[in-house]
Protein backbone atom coordinates (compact mmCIF):
# COMPACT_ATOMS: atom_id res chain seq x y z
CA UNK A 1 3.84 -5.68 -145.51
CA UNK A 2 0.21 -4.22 -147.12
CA UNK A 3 -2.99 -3.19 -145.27
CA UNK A 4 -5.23 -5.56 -146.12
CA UNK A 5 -9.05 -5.16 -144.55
CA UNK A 6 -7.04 -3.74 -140.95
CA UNK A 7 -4.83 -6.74 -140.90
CA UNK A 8 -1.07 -6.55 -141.41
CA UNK A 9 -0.76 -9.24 -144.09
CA UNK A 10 2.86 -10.39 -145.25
CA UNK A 11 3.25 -10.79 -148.76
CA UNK A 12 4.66 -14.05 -149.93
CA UNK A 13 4.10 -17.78 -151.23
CA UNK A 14 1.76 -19.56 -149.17
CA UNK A 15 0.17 -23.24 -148.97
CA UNK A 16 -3.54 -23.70 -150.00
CA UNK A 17 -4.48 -24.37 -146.16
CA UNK A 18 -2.88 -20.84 -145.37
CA UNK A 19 -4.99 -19.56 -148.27
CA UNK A 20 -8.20 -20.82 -146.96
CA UNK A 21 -6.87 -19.41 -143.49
CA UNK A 22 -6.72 -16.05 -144.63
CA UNK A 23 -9.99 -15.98 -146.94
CA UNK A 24 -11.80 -16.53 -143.51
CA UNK A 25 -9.33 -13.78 -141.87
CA UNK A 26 -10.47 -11.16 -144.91
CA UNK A 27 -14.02 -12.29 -144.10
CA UNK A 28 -14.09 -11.54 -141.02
CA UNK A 29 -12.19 -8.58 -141.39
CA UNK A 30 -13.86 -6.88 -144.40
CA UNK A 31 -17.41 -8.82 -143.85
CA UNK A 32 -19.77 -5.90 -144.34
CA UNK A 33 -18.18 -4.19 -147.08
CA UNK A 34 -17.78 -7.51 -149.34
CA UNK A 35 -21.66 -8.32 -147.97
CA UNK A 36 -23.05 -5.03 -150.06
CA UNK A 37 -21.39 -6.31 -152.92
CA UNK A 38 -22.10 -9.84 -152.61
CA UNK A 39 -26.12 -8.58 -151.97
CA UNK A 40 -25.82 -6.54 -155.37
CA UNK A 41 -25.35 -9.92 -157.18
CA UNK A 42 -27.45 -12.23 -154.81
CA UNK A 43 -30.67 -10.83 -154.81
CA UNK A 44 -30.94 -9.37 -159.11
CA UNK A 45 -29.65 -13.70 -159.57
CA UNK A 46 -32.19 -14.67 -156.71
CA UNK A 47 -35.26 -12.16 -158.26
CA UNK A 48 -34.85 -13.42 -161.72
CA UNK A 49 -34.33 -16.95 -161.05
CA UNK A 50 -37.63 -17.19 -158.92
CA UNK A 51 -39.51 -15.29 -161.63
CA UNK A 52 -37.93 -17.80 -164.35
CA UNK A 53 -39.59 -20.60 -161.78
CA UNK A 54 -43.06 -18.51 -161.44
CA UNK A 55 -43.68 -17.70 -165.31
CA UNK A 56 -42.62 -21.55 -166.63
CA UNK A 57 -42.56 -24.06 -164.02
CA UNK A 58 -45.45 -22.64 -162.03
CA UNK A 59 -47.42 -26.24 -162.25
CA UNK A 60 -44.73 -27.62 -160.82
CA UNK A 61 -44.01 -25.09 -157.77
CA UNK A 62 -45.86 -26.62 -155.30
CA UNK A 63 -45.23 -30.67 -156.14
CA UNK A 64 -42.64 -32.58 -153.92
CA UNK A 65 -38.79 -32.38 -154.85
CA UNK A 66 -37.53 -35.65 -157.22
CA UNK A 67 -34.43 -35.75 -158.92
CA UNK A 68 -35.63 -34.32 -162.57
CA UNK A 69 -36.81 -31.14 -160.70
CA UNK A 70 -33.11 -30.41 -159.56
CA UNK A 71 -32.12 -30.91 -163.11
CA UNK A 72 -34.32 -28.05 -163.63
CA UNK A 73 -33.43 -25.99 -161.01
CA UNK A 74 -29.84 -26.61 -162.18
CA UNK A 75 -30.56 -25.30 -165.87
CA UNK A 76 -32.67 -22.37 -164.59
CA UNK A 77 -29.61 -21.32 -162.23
CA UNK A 78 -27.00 -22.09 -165.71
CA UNK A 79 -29.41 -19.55 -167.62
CA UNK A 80 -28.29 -16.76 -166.03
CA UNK A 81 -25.11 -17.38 -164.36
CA UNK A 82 -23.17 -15.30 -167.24
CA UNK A 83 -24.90 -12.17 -165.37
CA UNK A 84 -24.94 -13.12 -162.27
CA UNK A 85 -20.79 -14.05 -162.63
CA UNK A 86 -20.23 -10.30 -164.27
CA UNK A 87 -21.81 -8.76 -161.09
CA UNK A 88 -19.71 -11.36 -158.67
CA UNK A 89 -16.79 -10.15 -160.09
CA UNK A 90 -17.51 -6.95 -158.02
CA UNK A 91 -15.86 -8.74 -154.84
CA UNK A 92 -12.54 -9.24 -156.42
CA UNK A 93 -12.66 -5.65 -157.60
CA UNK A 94 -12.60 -4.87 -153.78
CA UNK A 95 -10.37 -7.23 -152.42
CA UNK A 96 -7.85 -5.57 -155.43
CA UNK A 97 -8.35 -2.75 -154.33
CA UNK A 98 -8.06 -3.75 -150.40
CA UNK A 99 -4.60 -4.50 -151.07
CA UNK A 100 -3.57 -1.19 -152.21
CA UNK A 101 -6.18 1.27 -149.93
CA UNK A 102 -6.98 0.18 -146.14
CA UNK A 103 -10.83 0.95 -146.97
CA UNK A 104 -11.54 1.58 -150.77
CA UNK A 105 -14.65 3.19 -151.29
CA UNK A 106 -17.81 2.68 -152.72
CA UNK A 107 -16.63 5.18 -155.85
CA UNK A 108 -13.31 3.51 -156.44
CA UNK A 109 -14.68 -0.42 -156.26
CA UNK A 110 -17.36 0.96 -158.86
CA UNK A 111 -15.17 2.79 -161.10
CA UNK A 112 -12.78 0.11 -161.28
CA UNK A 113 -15.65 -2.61 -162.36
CA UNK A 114 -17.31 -0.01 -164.78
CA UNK A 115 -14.39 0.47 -166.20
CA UNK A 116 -13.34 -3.22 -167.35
CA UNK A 117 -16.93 -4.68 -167.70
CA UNK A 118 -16.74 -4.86 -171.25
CA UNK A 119 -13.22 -6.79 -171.23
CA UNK A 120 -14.60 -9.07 -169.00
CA UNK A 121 -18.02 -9.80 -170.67
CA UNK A 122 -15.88 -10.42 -173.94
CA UNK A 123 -13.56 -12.78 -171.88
CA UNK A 124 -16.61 -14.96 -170.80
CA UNK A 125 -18.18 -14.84 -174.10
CA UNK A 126 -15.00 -15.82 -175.86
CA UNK A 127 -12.78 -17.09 -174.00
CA UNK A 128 -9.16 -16.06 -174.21
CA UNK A 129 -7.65 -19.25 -172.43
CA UNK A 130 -8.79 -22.46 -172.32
CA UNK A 131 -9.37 -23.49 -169.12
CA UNK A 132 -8.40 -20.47 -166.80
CA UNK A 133 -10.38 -19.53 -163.84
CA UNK A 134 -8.10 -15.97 -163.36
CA UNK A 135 -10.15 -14.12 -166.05
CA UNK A 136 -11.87 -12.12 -163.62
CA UNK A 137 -8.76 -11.00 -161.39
CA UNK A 138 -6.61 -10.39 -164.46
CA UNK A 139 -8.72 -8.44 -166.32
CA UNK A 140 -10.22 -6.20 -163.05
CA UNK A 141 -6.43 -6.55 -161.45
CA UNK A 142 -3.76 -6.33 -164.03
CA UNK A 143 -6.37 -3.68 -166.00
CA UNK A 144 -4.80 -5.19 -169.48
CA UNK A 145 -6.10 -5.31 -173.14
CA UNK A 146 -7.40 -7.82 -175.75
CA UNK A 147 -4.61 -6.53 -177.81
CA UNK A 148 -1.00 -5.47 -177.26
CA UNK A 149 -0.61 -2.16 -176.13
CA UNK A 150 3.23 -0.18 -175.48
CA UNK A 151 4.40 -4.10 -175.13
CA UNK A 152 2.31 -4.94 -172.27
CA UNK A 153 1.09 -8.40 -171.87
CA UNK A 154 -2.55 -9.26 -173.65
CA UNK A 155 -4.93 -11.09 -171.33
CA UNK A 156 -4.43 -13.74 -173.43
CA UNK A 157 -0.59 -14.47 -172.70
CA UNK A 158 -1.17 -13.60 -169.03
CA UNK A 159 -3.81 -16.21 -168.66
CA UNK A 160 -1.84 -18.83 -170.45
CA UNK A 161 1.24 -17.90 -168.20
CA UNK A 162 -0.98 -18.45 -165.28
CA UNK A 163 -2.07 -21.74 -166.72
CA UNK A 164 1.71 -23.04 -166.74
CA UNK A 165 1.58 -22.34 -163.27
CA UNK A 166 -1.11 -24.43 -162.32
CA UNK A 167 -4.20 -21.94 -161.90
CA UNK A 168 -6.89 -23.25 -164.20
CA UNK A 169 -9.77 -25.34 -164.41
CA UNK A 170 -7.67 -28.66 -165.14
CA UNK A 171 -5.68 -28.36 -161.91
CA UNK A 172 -8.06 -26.74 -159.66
CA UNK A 173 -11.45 -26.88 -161.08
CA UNK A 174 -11.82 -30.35 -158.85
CA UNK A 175 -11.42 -27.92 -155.24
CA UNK A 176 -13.92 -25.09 -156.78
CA UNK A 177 -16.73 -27.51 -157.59
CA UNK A 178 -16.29 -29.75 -154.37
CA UNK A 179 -16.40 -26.71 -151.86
CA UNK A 180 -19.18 -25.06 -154.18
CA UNK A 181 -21.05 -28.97 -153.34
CA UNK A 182 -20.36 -28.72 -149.82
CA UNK A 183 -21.23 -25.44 -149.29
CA UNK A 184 -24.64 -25.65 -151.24
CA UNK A 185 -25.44 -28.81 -149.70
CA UNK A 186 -24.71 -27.49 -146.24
CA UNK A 187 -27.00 -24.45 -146.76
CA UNK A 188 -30.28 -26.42 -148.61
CA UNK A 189 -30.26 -28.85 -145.60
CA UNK A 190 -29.94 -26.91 -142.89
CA UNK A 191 -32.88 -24.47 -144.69
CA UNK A 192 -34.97 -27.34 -145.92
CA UNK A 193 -34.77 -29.03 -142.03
CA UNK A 194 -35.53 -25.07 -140.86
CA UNK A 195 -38.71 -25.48 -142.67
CA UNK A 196 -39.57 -29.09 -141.02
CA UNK A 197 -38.97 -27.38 -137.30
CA UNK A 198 -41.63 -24.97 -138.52
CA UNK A 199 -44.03 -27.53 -139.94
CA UNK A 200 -44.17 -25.79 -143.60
CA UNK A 201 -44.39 -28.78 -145.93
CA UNK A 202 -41.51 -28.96 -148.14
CA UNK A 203 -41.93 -28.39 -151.96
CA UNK A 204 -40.05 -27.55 -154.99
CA UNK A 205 -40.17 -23.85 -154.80
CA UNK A 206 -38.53 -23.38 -151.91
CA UNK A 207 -35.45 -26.35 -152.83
CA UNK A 208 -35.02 -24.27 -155.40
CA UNK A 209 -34.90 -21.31 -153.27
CA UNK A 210 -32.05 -22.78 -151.33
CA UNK A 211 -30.68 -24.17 -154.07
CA UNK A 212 -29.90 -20.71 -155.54
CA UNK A 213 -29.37 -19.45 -152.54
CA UNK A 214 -26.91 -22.12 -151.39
CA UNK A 215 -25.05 -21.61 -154.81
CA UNK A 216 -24.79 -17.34 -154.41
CA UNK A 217 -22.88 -17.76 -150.81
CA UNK A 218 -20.51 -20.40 -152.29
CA UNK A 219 -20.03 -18.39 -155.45
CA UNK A 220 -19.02 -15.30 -152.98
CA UNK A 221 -16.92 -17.77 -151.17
CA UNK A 222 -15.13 -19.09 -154.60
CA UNK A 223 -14.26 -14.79 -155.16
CA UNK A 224 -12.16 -14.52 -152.36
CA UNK A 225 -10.46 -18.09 -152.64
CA UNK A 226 -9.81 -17.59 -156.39
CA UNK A 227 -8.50 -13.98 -155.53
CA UNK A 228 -5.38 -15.58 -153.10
CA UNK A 229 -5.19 -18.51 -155.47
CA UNK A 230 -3.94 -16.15 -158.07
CA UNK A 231 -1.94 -13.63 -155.71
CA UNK A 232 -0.51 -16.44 -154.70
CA UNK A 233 0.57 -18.06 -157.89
CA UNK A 234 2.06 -14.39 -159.27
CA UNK A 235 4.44 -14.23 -155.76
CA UNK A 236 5.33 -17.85 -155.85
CA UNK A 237 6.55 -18.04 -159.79
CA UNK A 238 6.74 -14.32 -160.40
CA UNK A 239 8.14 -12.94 -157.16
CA UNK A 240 5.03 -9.87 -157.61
CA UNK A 241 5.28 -9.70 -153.38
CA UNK A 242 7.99 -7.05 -154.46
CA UNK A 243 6.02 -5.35 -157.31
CA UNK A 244 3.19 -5.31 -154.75
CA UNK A 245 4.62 -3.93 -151.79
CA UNK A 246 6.22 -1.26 -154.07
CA UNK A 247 3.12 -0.43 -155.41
CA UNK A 248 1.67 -0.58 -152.30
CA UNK A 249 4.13 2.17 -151.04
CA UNK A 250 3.86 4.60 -154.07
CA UNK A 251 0.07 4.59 -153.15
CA UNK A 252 0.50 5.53 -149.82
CA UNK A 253 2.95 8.21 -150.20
CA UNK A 254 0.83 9.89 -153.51
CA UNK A 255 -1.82 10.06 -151.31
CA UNK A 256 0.08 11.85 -148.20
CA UNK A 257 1.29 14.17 -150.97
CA UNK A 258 -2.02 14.82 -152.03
CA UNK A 259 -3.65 15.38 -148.56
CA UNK A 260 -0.07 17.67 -147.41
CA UNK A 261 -0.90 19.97 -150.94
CA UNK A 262 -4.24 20.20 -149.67
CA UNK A 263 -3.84 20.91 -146.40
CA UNK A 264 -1.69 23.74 -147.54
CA UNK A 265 -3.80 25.45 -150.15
CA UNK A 266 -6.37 25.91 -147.01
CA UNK A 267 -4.08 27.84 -145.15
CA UNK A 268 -4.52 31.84 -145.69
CA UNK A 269 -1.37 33.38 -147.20
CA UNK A 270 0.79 35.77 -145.66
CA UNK A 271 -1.16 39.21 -146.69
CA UNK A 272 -4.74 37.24 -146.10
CA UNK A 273 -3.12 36.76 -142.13
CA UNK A 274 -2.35 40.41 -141.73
């Protein structure tokens, strides 16, 4: 077993409804620290988009809603979703790190990212795999290298290995883009009929408001199901629950170590006592 977000978590294969189980536990759990990082993505996409809407569409701000307008609203959220998908990536950096360290810092989630941004904007850019959806965790996770380094595994042979097993956009691409529907949906109504309780006339600045708005919360929710997704898939064809809880257990005693040596060099030595 790991500390993961307080909860004693046992490492092993699991079914997708057990996945989705404990993405809500994690949530719950670890709500406010994956909130700040979910905010430092939500409201830079959320600024820019509404300034896209002011400087080009303004004409068209205040008409009703039709059905080329979402088309719009779609291509405005596509134009910077590169940006906005770099600074999501910030959640799996935590929940990495979650599995290792009961509480990881604000420092050690940040150093991490900074640290493999420019892997990862190269991996969205050009793609190593065709078709993966692990880019993210392997590159923030498995910390490896374009190229072959001391014969570790490139990103792209990992991503093709996780391919085999299932985890890419061919096989699962189907569950992303329904929840991300359902979710979105779920949100833009339930704003949109907010603003009919309040008698503010409904217009196509604020559906794309929600829109956007609806499409950041599933995009933090699609972070933390992708992350188990692929933790999943390395313990079920990989057996990595042992790697893991190894790791897991070299972390914790380095840093008992660390805080013992410490605790030592405060004390005064012999001569200092007398």
């Amino acid at each position: 077993m790991v500390d993961l977000t307080q909860t004693r978590v046992v490492i092993r294969a699991r079914e997708t409804n057990e996945l989705y189980d404990l993405a809500f536990a994690v949530i719950r759990r670890d709500g406010w620290s994956l909130l700040r990082w979910w905010l430092l993505a939500a409201i830079p996409y959320l600024v820019v988009t509404q300034c896209i809407v002011f400087l080009f569409f303004r004409p068209v701000w205040g008409q009703e809603p039709g059905a080329e307008h979402v088309i719009m609203a779609f291509l405005i959220s596509c134009a910077v979703s590169l940006p906005f998908s770099i600074m999501m990536s910030l959640i799996t950096a935590h929940l990495g790190l979650s599995v290792f360290v009961n509480k990881p810092t604000f420092q050690d989630v940040w150093r991490v990212w900074r640290s493999r941004i420019g892997s990862l904007l190269f991996g969205m850019i050009f793609p190593f795999s065709r078709g993966s959806i692990a880019l993210t965790e392997v590159v923030l996770l498995e910390c490896l290298s374009p190229i072959t380094r001391q014969g570790r595994a490139t990103i792209r042979r990992r991503l093709q290995a996780l391919n085999s097993y299932g985890l890419s956009l061919n096989q699962l691409g189907g569950i992303l883009a329904l929840q991300t529907f359902v979710i979105t949906g779920l949100l833009m109504g339930g704003f949109l009929s907010l603003l009919q309780a309040f008698e503010i006339r409904v217009i196509w600045g604020w559906a794309v408001f929600s829109f956007q708005l609806g499409l950041c919360v599933a995009a933090g929710f699609n972070r933390v199901v992708r992350f188990f997704l692929y933790l999943n898939s390395r313990i079920k064809y990989e057996g990595w629950d042992v790697e893991l809880a190894t790791r897991a257990a070299a972390l914790r005693l380095s840093r008992r170590l660390t805080s013992d040596l410490s605790q030592k060099a405060a004390l005064p030595s012999p001569s200092q006592r007398r």
